[in-house]
PDB file of N, CA and C in Angstrom:
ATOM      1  N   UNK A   1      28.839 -64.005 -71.478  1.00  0.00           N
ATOM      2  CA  UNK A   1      27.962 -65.089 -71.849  1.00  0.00           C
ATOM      3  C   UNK A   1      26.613 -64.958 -71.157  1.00  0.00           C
ATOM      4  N   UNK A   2      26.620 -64.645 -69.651  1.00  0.00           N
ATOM      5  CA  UNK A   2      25.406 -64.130 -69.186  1.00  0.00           C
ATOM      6  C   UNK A   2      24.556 -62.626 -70.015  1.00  0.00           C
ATOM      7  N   UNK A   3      25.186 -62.244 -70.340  1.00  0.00           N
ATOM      8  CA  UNK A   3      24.479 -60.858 -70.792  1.00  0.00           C
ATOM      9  C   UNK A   3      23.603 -61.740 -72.057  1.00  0.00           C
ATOM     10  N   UNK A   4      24.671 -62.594 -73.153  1.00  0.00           N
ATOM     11  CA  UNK A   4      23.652 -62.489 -74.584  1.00  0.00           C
ATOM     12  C   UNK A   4      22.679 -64.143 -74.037  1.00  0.00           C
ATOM     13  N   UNK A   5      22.960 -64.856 -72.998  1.00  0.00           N
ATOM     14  CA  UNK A   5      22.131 -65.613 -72.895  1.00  0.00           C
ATOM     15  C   UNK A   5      20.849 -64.901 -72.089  1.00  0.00           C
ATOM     16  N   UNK A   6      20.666 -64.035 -71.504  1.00  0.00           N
ATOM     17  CA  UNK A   6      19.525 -63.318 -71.243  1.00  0.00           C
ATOM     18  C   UNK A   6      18.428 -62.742 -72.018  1.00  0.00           C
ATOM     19  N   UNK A   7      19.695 -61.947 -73.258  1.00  0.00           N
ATOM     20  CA  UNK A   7      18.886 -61.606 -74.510  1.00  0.00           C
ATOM     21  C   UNK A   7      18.206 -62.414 -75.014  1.00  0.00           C
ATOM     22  N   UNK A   8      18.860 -63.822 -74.834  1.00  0.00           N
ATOM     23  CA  UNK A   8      18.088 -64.851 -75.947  1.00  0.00           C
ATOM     24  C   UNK A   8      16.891 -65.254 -74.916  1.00  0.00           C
ATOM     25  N   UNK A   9      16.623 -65.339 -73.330  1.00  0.00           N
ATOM     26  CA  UNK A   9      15.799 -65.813 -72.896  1.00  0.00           C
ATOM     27  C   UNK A   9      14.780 -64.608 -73.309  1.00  0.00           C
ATOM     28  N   UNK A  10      15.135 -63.620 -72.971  1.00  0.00           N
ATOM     29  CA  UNK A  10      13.900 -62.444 -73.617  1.00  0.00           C
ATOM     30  C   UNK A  10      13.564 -62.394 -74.931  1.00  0.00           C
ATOM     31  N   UNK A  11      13.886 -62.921 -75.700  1.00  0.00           N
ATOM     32  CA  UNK A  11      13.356 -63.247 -77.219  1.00  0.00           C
ATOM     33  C   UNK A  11      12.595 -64.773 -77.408  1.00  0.00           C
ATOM     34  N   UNK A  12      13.060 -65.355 -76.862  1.00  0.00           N
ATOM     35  CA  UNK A  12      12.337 -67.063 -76.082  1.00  0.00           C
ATOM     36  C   UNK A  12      12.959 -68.109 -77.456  1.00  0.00           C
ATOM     37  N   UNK A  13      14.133 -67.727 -77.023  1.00  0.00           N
ATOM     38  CA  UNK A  13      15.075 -68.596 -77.945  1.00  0.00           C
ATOM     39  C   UNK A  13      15.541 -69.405 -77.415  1.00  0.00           C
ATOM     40  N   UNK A  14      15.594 -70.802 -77.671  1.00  0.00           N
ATOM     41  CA  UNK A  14      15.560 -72.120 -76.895  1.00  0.00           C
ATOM     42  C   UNK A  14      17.474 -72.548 -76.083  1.00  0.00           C
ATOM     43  N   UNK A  15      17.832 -71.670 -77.368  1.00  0.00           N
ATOM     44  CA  UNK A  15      19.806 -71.703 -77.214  1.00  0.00           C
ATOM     45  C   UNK A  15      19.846 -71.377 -75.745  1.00  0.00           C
ATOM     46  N   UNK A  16      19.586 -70.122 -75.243  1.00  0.00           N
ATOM     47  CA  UNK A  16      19.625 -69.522 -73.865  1.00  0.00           C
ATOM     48  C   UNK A  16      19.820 -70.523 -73.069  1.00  0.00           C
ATOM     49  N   UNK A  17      18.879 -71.397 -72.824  1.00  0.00           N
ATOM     50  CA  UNK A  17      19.381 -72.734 -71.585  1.00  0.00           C
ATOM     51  C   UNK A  17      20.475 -73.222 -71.756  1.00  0.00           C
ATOM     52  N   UNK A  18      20.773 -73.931 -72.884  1.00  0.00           N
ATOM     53  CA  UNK A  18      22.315 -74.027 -73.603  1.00  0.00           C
ATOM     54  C   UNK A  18      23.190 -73.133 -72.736  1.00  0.00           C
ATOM     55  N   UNK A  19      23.077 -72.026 -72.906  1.00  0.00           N
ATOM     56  CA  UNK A  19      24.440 -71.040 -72.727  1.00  0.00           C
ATOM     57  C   UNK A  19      24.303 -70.940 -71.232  1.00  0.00           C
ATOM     58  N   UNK A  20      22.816 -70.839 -70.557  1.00  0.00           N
ATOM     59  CA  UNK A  20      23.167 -70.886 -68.990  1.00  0.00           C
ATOM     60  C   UNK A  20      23.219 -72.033 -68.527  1.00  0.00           C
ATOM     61  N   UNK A  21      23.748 -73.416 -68.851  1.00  0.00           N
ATOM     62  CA  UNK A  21      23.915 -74.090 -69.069  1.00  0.00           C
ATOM     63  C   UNK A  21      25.942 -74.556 -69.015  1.00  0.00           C
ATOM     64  N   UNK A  22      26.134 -72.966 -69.478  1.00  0.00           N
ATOM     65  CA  UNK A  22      27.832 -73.587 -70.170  1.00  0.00           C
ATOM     66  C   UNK A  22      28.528 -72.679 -68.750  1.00  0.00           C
ATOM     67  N   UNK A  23      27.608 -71.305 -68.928  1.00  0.00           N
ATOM     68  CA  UNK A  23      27.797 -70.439 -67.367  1.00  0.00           C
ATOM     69  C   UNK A  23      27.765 -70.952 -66.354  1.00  0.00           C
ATOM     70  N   UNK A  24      26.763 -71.620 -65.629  1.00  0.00           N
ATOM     71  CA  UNK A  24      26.503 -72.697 -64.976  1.00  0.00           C
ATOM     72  C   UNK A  24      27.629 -73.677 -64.556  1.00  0.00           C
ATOM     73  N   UNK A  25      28.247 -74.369 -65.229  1.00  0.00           N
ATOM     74  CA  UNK A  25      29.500 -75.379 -65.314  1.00  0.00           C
ATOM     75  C   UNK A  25      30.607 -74.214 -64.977  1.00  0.00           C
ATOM     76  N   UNK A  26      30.623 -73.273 -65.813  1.00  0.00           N
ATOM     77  CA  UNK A  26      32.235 -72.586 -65.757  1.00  0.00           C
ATOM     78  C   UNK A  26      31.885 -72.302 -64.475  1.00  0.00           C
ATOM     79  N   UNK A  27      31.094 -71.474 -63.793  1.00  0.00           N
ATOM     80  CA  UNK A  27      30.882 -70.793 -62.250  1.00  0.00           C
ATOM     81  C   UNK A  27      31.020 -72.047 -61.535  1.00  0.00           C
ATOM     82  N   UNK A  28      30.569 -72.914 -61.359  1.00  0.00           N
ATOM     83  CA  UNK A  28      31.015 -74.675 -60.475  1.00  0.00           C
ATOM     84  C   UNK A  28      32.308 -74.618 -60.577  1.00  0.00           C
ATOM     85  N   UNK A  29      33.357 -74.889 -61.400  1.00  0.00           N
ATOM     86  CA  UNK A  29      34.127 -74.653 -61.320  1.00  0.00           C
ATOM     87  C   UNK A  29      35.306 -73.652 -61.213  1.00  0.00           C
ATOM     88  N   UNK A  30      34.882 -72.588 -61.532  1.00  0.00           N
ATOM     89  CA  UNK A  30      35.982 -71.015 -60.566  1.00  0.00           C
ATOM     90  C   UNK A  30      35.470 -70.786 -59.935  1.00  0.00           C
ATOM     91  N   UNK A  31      34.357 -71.071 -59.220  1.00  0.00           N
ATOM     92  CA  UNK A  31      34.277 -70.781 -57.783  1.00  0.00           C
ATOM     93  C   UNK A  31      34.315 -71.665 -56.655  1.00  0.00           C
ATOM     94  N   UNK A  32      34.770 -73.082 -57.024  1.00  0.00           N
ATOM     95  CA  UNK A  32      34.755 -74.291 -56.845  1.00  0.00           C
ATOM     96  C   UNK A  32      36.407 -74.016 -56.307  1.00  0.00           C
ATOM     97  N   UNK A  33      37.534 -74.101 -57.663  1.00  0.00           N
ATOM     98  CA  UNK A  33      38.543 -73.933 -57.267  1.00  0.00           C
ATOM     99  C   UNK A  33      39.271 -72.589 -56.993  1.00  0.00           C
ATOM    100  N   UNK A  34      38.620 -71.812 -56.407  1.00  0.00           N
ATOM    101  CA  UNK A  34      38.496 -70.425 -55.564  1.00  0.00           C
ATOM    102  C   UNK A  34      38.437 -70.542 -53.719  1.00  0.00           C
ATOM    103  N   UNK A  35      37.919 -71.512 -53.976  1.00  0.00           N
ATOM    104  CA  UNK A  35      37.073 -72.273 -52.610  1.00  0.00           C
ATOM    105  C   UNK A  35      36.344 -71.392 -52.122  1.00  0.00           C
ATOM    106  N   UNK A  36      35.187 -70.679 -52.839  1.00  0.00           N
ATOM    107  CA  UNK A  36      34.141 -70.606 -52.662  1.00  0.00           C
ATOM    108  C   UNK A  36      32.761 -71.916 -52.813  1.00  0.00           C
ATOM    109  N   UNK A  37      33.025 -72.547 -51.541  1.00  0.00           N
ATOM    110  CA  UNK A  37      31.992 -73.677 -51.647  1.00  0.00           C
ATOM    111  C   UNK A  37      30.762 -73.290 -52.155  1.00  0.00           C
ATOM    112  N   UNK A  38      30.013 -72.747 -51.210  1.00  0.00           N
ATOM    113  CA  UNK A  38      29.047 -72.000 -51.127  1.00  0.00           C
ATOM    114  C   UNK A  38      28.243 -71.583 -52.034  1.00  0.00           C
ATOM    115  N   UNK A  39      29.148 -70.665 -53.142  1.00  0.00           N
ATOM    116  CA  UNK A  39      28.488 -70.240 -54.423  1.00  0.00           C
ATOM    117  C   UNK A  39      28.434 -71.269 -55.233  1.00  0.00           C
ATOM    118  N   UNK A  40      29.434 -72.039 -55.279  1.00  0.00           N
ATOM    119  CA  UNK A  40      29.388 -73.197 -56.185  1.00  0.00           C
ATOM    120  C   UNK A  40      28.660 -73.707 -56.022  1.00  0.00           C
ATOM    121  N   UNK A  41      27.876 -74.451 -54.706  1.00  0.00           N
ATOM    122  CA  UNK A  41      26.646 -74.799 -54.806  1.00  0.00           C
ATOM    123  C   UNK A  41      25.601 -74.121 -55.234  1.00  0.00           C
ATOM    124  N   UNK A  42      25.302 -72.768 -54.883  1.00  0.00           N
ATOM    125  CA  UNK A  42      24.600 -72.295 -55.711  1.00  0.00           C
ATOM    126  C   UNK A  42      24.402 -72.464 -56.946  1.00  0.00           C
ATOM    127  N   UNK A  43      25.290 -72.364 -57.712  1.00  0.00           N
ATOM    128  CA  UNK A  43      26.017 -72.346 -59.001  1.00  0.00           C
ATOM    129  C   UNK A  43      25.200 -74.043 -59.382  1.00  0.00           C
ATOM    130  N   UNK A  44      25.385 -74.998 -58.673  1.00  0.00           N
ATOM    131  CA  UNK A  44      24.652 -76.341 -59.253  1.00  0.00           C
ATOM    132  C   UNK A  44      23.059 -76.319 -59.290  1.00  0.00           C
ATOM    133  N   UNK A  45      23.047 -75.720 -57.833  1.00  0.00           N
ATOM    134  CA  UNK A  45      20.957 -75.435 -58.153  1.00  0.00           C
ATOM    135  C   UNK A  45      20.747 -74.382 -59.310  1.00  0.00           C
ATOM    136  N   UNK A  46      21.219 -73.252 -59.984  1.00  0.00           N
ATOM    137  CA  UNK A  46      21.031 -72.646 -60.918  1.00  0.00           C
ATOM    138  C   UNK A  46      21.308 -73.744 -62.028  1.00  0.00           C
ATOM    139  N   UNK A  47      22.165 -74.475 -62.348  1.00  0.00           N
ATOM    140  CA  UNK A  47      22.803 -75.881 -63.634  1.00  0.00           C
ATOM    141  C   UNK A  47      21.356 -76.648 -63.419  1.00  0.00           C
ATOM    142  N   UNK A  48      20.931 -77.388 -62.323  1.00  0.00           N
ATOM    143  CA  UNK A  48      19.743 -77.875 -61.884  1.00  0.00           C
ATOM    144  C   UNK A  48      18.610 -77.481 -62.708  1.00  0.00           C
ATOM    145  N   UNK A  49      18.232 -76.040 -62.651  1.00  0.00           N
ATOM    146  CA  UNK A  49      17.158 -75.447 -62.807  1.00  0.00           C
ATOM    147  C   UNK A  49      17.106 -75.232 -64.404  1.00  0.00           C
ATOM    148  N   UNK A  50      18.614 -74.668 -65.315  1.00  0.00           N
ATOM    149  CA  UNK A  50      18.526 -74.944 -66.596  1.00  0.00           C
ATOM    150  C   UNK A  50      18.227 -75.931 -67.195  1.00  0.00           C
ATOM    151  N   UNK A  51      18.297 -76.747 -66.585  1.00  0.00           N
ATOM    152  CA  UNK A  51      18.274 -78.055 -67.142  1.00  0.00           C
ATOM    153  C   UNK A  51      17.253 -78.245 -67.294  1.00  0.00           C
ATOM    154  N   UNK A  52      16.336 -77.920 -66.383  1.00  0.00           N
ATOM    155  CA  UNK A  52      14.844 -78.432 -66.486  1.00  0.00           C
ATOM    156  C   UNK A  52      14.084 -77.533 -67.470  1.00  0.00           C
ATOM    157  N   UNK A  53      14.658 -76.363 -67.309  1.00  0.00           N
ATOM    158  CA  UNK A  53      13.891 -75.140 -68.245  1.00  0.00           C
ATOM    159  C   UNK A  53      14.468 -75.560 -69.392  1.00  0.00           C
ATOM    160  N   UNK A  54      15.359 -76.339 -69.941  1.00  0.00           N
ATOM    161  CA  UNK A  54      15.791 -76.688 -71.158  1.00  0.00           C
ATOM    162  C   UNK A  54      14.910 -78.006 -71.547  1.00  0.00           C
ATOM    163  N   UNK A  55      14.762 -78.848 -70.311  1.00  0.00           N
ATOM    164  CA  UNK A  55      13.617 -79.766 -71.100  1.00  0.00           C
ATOM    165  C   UNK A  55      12.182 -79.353 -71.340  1.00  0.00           C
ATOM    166  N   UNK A  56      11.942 -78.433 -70.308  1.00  0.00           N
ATOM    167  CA  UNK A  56      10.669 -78.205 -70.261  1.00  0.00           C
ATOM    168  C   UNK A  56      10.361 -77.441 -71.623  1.00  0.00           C
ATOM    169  N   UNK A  57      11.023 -76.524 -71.900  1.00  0.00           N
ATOM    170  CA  UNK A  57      11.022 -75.954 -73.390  1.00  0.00           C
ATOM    171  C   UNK A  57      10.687 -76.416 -74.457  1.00  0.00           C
ATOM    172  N   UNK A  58      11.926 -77.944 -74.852  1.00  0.00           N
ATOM    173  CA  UNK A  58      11.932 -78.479 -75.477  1.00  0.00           C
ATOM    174  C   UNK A  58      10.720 -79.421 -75.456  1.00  0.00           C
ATOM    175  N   UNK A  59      10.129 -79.742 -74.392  1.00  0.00           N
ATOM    176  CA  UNK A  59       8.943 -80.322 -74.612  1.00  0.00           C
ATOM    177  C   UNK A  59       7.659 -79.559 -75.185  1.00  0.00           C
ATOM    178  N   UNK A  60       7.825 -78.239 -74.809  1.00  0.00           N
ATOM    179  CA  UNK A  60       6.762 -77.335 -75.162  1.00  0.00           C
ATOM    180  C   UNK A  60       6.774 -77.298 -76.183  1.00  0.00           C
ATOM    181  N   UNK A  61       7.898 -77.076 -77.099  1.00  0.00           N
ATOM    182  CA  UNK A  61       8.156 -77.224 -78.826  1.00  0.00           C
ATOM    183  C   UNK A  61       7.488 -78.354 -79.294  1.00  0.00           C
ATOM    184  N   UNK A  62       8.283 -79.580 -78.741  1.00  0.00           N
ATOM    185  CA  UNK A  62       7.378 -80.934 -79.195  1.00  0.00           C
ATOM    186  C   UNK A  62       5.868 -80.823 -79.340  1.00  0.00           C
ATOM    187  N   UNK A  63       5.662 -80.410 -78.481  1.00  0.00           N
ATOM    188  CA  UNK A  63       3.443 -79.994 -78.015  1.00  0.00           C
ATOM    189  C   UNK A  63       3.338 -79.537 -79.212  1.00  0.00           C
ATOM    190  N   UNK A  64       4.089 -78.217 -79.760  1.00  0.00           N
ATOM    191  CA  UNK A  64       3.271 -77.245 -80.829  1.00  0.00           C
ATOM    192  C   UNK A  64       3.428 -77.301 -82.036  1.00  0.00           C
ATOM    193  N   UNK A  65       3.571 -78.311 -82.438  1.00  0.00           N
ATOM    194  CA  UNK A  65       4.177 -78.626 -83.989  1.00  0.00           C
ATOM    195  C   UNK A  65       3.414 -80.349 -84.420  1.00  0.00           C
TER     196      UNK A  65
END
């Protein structure tokens, strides 16, 4: 899921946040109940950061139309 959501950020296809987005959640949780704390937090500031690149996007669309 990381590999074709990359593709889509290099083509600037809006889905990509979506999918790092779904990566994001699954990694919180197997590395969560792994008890890898640690990454899992990581794992939420990366969820964090899609999120915003998913609004911010979506606002940029709104702007250009």
């Amino acid at each position: 899921m990381s590999f074709v959501a990359q593709i889509l950020i290099t083509r600037r296809i809006i889905l990509n946040w979506q999918m790092w987005i779904i990566v994001d959640i699954i990694g919180i949780w197997l590395y969560w109940y792994k008890g890898l704390r640690l990454i899992s937090l990581l794992y939420v500031i990366f969820l964090g950061l899609a999120i915003k690149g998913f609004i911010d996007w979506r606002r940029q669309l709104a702007n250009q139309t």
